[in-house]
Structures are given as C-alpha cells and as structure tokens.
N, C-alpha and C. Protein backbone atom coordinates (compact mmCIF):
# COMPACT_ATOMS: atom_id res chain seq x y z
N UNK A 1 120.89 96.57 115.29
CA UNK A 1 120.60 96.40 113.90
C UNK A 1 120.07 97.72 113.35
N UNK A 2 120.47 98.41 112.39
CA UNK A 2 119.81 99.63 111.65
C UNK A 2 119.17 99.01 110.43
N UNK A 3 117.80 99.59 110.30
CA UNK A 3 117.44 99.39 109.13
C UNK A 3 117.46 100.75 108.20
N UNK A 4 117.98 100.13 106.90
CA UNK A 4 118.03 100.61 105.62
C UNK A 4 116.70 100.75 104.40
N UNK A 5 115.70 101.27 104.71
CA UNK A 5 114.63 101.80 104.06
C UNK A 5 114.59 102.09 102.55
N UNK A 6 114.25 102.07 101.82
CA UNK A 6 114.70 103.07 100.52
C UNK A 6 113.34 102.54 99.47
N UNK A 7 113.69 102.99 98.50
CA UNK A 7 112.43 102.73 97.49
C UNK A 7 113.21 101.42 96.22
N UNK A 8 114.16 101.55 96.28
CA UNK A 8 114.79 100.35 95.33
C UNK A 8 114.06 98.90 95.03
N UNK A 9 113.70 98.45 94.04
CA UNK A 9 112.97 97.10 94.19
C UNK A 9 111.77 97.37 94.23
N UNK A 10 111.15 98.18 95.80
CA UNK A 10 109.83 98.13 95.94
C UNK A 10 109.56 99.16 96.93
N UNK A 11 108.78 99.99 96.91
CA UNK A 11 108.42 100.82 97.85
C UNK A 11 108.41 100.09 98.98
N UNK A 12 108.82 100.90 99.95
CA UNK A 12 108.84 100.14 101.15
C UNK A 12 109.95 99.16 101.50
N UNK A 13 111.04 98.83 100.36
CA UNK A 13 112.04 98.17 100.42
C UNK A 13 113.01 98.00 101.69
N UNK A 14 113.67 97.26 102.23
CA UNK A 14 114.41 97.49 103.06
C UNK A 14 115.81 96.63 103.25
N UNK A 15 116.66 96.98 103.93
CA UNK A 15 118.31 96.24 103.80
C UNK A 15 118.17 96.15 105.45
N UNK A 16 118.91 95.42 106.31
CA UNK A 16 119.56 95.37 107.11
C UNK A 16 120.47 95.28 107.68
N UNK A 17 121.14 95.82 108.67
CA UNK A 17 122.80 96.11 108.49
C UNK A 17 123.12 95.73 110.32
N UNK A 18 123.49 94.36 110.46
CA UNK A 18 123.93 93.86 111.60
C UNK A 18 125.19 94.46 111.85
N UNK A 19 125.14 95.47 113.02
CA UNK A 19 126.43 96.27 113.04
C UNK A 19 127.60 95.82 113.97
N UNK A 20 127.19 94.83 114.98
CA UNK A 20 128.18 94.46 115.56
C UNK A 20 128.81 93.17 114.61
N UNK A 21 127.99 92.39 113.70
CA UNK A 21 128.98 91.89 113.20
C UNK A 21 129.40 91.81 111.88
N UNK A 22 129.12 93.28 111.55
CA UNK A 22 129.01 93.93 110.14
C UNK A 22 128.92 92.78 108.91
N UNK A 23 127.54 92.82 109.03
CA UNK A 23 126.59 91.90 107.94
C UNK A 23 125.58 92.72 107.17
N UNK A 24 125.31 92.70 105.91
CA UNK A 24 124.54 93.10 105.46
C UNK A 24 123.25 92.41 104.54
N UNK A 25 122.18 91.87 105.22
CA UNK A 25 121.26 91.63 104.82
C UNK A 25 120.90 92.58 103.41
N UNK A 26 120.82 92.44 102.27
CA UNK A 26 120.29 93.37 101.47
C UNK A 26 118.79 93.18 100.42
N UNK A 27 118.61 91.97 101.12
CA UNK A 27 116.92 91.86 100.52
C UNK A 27 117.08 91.69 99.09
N UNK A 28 116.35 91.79 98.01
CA UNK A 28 116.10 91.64 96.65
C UNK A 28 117.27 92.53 95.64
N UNK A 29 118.43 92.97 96.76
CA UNK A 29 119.15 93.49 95.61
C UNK A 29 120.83 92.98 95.97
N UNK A 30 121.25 93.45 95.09
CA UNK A 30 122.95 92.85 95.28
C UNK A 30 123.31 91.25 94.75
N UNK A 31 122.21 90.77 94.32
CA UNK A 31 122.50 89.69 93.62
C UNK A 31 123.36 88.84 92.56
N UNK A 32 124.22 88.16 92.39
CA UNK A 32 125.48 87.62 91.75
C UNK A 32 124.17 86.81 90.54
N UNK A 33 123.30 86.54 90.51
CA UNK A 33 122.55 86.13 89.53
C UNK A 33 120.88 86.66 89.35
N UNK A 34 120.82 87.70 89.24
CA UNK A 34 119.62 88.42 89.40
C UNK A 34 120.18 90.13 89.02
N UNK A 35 119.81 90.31 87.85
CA UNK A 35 119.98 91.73 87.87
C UNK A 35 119.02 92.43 88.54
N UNK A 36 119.12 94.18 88.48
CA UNK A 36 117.79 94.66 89.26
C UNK A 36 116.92 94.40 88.94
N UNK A 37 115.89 94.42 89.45
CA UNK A 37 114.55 94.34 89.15
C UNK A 37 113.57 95.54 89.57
N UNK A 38 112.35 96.50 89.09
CA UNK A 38 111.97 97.19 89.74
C UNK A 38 110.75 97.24 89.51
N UNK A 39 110.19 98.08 90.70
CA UNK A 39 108.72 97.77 90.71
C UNK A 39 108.33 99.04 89.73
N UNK A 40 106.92 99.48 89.69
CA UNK A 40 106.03 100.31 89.61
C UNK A 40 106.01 101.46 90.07
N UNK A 41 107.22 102.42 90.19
CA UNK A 41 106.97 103.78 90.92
C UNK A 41 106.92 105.08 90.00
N UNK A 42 106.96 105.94 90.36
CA UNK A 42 107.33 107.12 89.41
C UNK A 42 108.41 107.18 89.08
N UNK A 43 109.52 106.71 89.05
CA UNK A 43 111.04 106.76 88.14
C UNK A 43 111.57 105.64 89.61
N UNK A 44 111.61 104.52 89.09
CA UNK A 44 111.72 103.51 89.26
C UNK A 44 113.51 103.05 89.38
N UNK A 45 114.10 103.54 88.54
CA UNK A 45 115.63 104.10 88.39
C UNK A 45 116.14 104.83 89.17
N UNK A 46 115.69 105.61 89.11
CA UNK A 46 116.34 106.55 90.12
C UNK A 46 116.75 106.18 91.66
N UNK A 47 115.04 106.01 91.87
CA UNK A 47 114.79 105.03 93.19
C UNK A 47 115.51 103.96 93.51
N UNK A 48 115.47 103.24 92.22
CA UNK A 48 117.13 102.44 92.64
C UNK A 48 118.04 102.45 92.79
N UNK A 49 118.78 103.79 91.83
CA UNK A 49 120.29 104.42 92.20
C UNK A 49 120.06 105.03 94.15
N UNK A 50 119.27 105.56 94.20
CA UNK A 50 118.99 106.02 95.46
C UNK A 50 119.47 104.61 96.30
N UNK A 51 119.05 103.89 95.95
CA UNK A 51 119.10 102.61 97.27
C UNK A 51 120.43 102.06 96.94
N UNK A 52 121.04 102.12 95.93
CA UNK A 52 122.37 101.37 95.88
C UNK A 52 123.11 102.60 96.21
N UNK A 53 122.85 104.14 96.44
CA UNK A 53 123.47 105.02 97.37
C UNK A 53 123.64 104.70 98.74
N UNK A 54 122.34 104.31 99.26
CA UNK A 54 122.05 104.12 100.37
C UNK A 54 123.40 103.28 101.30
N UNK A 55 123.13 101.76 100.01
CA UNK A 55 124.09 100.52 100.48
C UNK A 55 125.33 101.12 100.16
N UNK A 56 125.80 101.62 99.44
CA UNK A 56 126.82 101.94 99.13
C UNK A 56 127.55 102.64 100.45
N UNK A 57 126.98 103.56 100.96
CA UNK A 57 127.15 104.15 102.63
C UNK A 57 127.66 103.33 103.52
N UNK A 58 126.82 102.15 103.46
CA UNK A 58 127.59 101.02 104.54
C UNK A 58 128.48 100.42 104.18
N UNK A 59 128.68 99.94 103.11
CA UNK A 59 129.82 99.11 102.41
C UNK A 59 131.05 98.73 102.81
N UNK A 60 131.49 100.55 103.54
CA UNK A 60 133.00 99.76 104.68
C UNK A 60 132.82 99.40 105.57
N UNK A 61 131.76 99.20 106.17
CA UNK A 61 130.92 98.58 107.77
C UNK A 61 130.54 97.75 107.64
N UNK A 62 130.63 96.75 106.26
CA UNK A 62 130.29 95.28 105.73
C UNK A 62 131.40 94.22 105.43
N UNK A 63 131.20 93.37 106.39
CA UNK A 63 131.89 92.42 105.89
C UNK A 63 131.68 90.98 105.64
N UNK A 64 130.11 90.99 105.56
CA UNK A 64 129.64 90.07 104.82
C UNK A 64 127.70 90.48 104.47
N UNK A 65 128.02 90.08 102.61
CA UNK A 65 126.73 90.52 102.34
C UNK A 65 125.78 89.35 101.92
N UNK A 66 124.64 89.45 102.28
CA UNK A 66 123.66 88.33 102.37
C UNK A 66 122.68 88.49 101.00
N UNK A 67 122.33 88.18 100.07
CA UNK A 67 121.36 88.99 99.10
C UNK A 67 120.19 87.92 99.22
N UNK A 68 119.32 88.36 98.74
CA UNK A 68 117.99 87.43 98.74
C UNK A 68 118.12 86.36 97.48
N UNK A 69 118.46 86.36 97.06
CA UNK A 69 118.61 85.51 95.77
C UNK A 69 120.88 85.33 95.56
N UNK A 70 120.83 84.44 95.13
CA UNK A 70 122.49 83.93 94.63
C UNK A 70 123.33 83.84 95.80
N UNK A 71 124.50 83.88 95.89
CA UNK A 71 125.44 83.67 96.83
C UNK A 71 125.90 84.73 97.57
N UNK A 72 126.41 84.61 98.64
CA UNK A 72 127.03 85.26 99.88
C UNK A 72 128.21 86.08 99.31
N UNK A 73 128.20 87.15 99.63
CA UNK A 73 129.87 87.88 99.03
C UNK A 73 130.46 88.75 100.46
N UNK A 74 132.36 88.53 100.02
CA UNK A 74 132.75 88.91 101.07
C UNK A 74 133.07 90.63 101.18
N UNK A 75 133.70 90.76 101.99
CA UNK A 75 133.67 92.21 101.81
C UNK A 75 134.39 93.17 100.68
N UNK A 76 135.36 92.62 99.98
CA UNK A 76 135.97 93.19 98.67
C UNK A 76 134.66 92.94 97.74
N UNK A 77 133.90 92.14 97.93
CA UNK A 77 133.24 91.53 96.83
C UNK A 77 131.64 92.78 96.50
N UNK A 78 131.51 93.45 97.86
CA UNK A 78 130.23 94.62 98.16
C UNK A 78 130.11 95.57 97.28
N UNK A 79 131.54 96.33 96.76
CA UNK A 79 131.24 97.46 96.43
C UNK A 79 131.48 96.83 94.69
N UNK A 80 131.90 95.83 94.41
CA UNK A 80 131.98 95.31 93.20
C UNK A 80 130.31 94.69 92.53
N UNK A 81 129.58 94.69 93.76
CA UNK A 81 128.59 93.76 93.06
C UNK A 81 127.43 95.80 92.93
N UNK A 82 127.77 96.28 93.85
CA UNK A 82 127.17 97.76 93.63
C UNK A 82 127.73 98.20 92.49
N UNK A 83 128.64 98.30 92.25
CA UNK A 83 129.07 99.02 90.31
C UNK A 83 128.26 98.13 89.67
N UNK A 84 128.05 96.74 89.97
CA UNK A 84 127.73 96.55 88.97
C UNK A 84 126.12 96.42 88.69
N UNK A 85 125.17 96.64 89.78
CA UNK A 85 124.04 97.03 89.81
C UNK A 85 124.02 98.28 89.14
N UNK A 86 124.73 99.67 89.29
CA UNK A 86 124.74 100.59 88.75
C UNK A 86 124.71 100.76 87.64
N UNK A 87 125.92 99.63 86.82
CA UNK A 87 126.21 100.07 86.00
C UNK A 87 124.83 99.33 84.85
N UNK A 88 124.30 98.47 85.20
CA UNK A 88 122.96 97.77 84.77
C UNK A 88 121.75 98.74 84.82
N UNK A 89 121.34 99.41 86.07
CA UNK A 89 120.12 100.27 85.78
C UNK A 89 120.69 101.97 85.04
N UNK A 90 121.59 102.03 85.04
CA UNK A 90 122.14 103.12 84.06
C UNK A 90 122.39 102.56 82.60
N UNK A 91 122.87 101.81 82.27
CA UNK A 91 122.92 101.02 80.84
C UNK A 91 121.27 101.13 80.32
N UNK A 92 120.40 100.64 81.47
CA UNK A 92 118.96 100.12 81.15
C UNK A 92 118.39 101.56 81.14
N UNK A 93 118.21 102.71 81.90
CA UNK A 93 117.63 104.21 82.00
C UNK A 93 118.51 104.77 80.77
N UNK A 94 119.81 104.67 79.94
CA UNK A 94 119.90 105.67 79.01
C UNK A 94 119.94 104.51 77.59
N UNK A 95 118.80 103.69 77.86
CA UNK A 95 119.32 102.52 76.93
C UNK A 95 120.47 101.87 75.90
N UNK A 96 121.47 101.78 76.59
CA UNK A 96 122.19 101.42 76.07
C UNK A 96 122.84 99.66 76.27
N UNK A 97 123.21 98.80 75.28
CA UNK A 97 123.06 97.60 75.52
C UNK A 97 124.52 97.15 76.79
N UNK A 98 123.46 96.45 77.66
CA UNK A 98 124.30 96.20 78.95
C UNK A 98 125.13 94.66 78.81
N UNK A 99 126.41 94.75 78.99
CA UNK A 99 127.33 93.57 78.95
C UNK A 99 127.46 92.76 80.50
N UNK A 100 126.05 93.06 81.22
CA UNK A 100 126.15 92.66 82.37
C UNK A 100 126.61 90.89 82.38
N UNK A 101 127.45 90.18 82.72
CA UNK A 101 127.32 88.72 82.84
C UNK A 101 126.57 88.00 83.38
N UNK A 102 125.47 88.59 84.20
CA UNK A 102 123.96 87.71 84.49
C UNK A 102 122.82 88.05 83.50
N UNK A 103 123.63 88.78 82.69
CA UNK A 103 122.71 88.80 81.47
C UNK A 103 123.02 87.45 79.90
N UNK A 104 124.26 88.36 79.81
CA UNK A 104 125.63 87.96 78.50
C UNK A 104 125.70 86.06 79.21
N UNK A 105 126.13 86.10 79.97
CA UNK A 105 126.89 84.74 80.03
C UNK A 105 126.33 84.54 82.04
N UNK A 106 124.88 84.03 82.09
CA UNK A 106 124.50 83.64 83.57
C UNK A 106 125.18 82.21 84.21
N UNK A 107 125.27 82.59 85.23
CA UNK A 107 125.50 81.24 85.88
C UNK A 107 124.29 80.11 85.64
N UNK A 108 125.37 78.92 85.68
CA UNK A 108 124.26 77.56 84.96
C UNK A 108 123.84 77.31 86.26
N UNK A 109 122.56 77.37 85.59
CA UNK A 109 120.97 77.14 86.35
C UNK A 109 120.58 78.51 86.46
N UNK A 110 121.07 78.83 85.86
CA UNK A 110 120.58 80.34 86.09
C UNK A 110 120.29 81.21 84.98
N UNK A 111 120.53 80.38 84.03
CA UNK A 111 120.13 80.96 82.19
C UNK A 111 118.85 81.64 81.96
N UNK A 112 117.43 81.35 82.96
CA UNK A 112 116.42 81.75 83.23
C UNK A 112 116.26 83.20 83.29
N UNK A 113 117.27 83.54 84.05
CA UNK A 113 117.10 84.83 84.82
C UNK A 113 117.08 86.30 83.91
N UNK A 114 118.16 85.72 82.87
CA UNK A 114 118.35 86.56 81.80
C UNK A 114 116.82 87.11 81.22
N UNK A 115 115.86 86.88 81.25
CA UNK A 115 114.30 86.81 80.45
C UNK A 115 114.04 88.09 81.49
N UNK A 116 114.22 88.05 82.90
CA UNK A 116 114.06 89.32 83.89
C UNK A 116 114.44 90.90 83.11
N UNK A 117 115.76 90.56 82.33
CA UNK A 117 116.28 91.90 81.64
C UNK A 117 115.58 91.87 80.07
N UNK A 118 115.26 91.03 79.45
CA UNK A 118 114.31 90.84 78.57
C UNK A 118 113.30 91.75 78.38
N UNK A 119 112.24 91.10 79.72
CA UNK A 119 110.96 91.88 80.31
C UNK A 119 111.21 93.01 80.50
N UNK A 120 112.07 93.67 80.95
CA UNK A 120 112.43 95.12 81.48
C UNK A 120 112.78 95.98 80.21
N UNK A 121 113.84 95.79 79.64
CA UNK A 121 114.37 96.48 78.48
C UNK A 121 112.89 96.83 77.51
N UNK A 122 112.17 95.46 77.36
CA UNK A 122 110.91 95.72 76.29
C UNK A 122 109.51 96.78 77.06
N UNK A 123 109.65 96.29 78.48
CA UNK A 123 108.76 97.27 79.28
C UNK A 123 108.95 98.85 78.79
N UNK A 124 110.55 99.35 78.79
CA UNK A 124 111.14 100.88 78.95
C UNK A 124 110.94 100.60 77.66
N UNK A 125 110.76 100.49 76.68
CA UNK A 125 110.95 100.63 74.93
C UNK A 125 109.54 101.15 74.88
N UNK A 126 108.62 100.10 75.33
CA UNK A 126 106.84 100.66 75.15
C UNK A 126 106.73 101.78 76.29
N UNK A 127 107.45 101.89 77.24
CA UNK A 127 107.14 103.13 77.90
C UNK A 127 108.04 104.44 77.17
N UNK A 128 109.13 104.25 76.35
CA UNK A 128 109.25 105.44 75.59
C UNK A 128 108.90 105.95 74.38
N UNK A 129 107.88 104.60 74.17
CA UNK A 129 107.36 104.60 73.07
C UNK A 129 105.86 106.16 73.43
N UNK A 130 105.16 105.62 74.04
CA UNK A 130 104.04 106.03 74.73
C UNK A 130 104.46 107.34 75.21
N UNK A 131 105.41 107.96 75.49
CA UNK A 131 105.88 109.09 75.94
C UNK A 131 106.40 109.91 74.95
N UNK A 132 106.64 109.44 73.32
CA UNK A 132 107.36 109.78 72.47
C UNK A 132 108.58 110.17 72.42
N UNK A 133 109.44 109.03 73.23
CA UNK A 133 111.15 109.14 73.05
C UNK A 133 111.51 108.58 72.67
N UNK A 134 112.34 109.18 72.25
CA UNK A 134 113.66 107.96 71.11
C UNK A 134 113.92 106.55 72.14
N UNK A 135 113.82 105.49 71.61
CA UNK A 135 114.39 104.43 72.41
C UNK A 135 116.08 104.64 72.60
C-alpha cells in the first residue's frame, strides 16, 4: 500500500493507493456529491490543486476509486471526477461562477450539499474583501 500525503482538504491529508489491486482510497476528496472542501491553510487552493496533482499521478494505476463521501467510480470514471474537482477550485480561486452539477443540479438527497459551495464562495468574497481585491 503507498500512502499519498498532501495538504488538500486538510493538512495532514492522505489517499491510499492499494497497488496490487489498483484501488484508490481517496479520503475526503473525489466525490460524485461533495465538491471540494478546504480547510484553513495559507492558500488553501493551491494545496488542493497540489493534491489532485498528486492523485492525478496514480490515476492509470487505478482501477477502482473509493471516495469518502458518494459513490464508487470505475477507472474511466478517475480522471473525469479530477477535471472536475479542478475545474471547481479554479472556478472558486479566480471567482468565476462554477456550473459544477453538485452544485447546479445535486443528486437527490443530496440538495444539502450545495450550501458547502455557498459557505465557501461567501468565505473567499470576505476574504477578498479584507485583503482589498476585486471579488
């Protein structure tokens, strides 16, 4: 088993990558109903592109991914659910409005989750507020 370390999510974050039977445990990220989420660091973004670099590395050595939250995806399904993490904390770091579908249109029972990107978007508005940047 190798572990995958990184700062994504949470300092101290970590993925696991069962190599003989190429599985990828990925902890709090890669989620089909959960956009990112991030903690408290000094550029919090970044740190996350960093970690979906990270996963992104293993991706052809995966052929099944496990996420902590939503459903199981197969191996075509890995590098699709990574664009689209990407393309969410890059939409969210140059604020621009994200057409993510666990945002736009969540899976039912899962309409909740949308309030996660809510919280976040209004978090980075008062933090560029406080810094004096253009939202």
């Amino acid at each position: 088993m190798r572990i995958i370390e990184h700062a994504a999510h949470a300092p101290g974050h970590a993925a696991l990558l069962i190599e003989e039977r190429r599985v990828l445990v990925a902890g709090d990220m890669l989620s089909d109903v959960f956009v990112p989420m991030f903690d408290d660091t000094d550029d919090p973004m970044e740190d996350y592109l960093v970690g979906l670099g990270l996963l992104e590395g293993v991706a052809d050595d995966v052929d099944v991914l496990i996420p902590g939250h939503g459903s199981v995806a197969r191996a075509d399904e890995v590098r699709a659910r990574i664009k689209l993490d990407r393309a969410y904390v890059e939409d969210l770091r140059d604020a621009r409005f994200s057409s993510d579908p666990r945002v736009e249109s969540p899976k039912p029972g899962w309409e909740w989750a949308s309030a996660i990107h809510e919280g976040q978007a209004r978090s980075l508005a008062r933090g560029s507020e406080r810094e004096g940047t253009p939202d």
